[in-house]
Protein backbone atom coordinates (compact mmCIF):
# COMPACT_ATOMS: atom_id res chain seq x y z
CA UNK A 1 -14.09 5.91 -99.27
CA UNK A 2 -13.62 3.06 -102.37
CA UNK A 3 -16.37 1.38 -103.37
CA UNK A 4 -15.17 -1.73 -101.36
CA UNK A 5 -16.08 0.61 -98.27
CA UNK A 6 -19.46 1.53 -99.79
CA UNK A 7 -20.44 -2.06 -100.55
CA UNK A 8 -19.38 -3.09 -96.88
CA UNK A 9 -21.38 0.02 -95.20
CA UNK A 10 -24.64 -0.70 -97.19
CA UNK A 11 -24.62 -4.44 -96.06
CA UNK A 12 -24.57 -3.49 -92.69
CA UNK A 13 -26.94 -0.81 -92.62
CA UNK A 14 -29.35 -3.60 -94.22
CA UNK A 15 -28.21 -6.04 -91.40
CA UNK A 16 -28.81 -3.37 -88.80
CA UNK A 17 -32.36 -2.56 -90.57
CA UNK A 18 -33.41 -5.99 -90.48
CA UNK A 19 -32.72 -6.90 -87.04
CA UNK A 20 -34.00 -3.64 -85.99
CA UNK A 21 -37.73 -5.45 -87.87
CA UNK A 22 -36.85 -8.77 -86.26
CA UNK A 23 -36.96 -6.75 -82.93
CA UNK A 24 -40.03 -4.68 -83.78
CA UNK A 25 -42.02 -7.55 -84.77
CA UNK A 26 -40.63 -9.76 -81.18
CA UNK A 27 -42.06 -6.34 -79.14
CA UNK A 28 -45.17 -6.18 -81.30
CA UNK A 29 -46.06 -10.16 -80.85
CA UNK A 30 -45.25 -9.95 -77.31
CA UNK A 31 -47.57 -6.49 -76.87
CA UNK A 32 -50.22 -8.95 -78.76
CA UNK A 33 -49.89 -11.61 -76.66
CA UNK A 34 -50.09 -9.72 -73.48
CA UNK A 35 -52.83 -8.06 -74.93
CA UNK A 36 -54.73 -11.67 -75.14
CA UNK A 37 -53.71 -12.81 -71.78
CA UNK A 38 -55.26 -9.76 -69.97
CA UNK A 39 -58.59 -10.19 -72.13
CA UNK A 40 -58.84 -13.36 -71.21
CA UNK A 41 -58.30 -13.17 -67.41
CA UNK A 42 -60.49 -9.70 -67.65
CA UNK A 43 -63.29 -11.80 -69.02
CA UNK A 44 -62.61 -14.87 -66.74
CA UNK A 45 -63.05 -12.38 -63.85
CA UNK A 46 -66.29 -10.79 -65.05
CA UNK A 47 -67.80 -13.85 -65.30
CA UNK A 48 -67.07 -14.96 -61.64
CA UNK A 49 -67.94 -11.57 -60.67
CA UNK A 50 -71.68 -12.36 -62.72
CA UNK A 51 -71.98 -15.86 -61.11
CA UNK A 52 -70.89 -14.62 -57.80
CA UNK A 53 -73.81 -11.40 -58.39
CA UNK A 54 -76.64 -14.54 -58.92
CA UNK A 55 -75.15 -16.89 -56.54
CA UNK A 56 -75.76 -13.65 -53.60
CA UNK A 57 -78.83 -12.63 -55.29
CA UNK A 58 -80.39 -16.19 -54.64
CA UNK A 59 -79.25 -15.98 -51.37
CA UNK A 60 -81.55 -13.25 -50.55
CA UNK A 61 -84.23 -14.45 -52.20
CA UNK A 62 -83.84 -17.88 -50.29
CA UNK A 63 -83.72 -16.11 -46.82
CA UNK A 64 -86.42 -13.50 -47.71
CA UNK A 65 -88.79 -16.32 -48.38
CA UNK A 66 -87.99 -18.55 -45.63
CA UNK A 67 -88.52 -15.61 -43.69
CA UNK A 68 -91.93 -14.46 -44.92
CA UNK A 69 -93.30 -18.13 -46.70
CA UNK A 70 -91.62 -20.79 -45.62
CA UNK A 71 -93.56 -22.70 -48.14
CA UNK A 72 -92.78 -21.42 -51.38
CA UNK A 73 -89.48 -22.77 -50.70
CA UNK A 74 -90.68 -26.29 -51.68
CA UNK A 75 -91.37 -27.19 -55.44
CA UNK A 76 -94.63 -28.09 -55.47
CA UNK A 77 -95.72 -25.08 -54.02
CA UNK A 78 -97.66 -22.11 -55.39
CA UNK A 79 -95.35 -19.43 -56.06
CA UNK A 80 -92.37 -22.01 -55.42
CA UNK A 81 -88.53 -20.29 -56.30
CA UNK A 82 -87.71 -23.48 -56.22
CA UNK A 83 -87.57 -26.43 -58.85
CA UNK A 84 -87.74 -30.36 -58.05
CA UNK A 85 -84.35 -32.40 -58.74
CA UNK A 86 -84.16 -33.19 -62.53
CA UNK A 87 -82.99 -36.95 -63.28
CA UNK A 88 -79.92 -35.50 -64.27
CA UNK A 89 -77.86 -33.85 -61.71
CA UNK A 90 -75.69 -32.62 -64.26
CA UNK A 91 -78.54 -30.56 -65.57
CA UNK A 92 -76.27 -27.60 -65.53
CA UNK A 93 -73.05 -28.16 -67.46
CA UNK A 94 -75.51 -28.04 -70.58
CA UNK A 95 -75.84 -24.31 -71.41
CA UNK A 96 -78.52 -25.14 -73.51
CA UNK A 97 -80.14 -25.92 -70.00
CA UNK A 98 -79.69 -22.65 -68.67
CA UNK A 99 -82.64 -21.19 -71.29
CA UNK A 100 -85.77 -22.48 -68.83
CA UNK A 101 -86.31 -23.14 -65.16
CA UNK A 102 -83.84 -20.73 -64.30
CA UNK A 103 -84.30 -17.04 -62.77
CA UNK A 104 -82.40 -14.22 -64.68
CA UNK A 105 -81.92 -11.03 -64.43
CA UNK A 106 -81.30 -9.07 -67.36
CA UNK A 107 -80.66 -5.35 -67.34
CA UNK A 108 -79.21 -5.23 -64.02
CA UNK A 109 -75.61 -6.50 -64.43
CA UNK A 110 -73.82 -7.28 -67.45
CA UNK A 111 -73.81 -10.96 -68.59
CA UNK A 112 -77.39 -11.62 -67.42
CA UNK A 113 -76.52 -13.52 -64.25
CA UNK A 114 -78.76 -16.67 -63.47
CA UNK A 115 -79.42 -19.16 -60.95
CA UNK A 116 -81.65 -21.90 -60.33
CA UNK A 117 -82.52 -23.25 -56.68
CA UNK A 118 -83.32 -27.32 -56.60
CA UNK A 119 -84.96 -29.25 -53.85
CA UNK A 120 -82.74 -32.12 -53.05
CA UNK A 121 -83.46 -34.60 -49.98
CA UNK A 122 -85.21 -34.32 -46.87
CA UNK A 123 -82.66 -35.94 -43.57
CA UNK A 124 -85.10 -36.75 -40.68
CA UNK A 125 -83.77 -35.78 -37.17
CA UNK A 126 -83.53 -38.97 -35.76
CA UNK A 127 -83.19 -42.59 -37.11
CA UNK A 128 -87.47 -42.91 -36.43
CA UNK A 129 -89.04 -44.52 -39.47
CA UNK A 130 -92.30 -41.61 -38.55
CA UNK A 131 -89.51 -38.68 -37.67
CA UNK A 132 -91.47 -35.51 -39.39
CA UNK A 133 -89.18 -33.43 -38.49
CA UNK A 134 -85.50 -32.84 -40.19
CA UNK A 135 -83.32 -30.87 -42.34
CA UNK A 136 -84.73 -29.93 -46.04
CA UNK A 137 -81.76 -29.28 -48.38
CA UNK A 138 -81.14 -27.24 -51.33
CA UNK A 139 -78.88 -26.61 -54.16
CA UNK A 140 -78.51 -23.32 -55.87
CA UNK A 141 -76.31 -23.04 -59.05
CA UNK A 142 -75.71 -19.86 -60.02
CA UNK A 143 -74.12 -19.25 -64.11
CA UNK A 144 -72.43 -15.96 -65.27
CA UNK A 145 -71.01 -15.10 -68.42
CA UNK A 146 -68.45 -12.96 -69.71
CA UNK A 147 -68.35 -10.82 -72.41
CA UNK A 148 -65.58 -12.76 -74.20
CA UNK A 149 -67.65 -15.90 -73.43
CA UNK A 150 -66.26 -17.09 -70.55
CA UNK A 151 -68.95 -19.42 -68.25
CA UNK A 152 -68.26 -19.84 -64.50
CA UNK A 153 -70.82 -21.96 -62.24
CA UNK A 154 -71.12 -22.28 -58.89
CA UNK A 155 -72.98 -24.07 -56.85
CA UNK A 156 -74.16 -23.92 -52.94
CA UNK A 157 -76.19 -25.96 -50.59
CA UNK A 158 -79.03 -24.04 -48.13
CA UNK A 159 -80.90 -26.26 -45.24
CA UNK A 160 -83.93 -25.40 -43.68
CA UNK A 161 -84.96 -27.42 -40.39
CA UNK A 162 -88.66 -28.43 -40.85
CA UNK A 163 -91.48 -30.48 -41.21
CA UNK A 164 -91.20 -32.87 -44.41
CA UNK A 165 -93.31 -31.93 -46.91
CA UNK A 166 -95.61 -34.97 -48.11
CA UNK A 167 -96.95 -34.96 -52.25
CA UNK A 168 -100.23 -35.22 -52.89
């Protein structure tokens, strides 16, 4: 072999060496990226799993109580588990809002999942300007977190037929 031959066989054993680290470094950044994608959707889905644990968790505490004091269902009451509607409706896309007024449950799930139940309006039965009777409503919105920081709310309405509670 001359050294023309030589010459010719090292540059392509460096041309085969580099493509074989443009490859490796492709396969790596893909492996990465994958890597991301599934953290992300794993921490997406813990975090509707946490919000789904509160949302079912408030649930049982609504029916519980209707079922043994229908009264501490309303805010004003003693012992209430719920909260009157706050002037902004929006209350909970601020997670800053999510520190008070809100029931939590910390140690039992991961995340810390928490909900809050609001009275909203009272529909009378009937059109009757004296009608007493009706359906009470509720909203429960229910946060969880992941532990990448992913947030998902949801939110659900509960009635109650009833007498309207008057303040004062």
């Amino acid at each position: 072999m001359n050294r023309s031959q030589q010459g010719i066989a090292l540059i392509t054993a460096l041309i085969i060496t580099l493509l074989i680290g443009i490859i490796a470094l492709a396969v790596g950044k893909t492996a990465i990226r994958s890597q991301q994608t599934a953290s992300s959707q794993y921490d997406q889905a813990r975090s509707q799993a946490i919000a789904q644990s509160a949302m079912l968790r408030a649930e049982a505490l609504f029916r519980s109580t209707v079922a043994s004091n229908i009264d501490q269902i309303f805010a004003g009451a003693s012992g209430s588990i719920s909260t009157s509607l706050q002037s902004d409706a929006a209350w909970w896309r601020d997670s800053s809002n999510w520190a008070s007024n809100v029931t939590s449950f910390s140690g039992l799930t991961e995340g810390s999942p928490k909900f809050r139940i609001e009275e909203r309006e009272f529909v009378p039965i009937s059109a009757d300007v004296e009608e007493q009777q009706g359906r009470q409503y509720f909203r429960v919105t229910s946060r969880g977190e992941g532990p990448g920081g992913a947030h998902t709310l949801l939110q659900s309405y509960f009635v109650v037929t009833t007498t309207q509670k008057t303040s004062g």
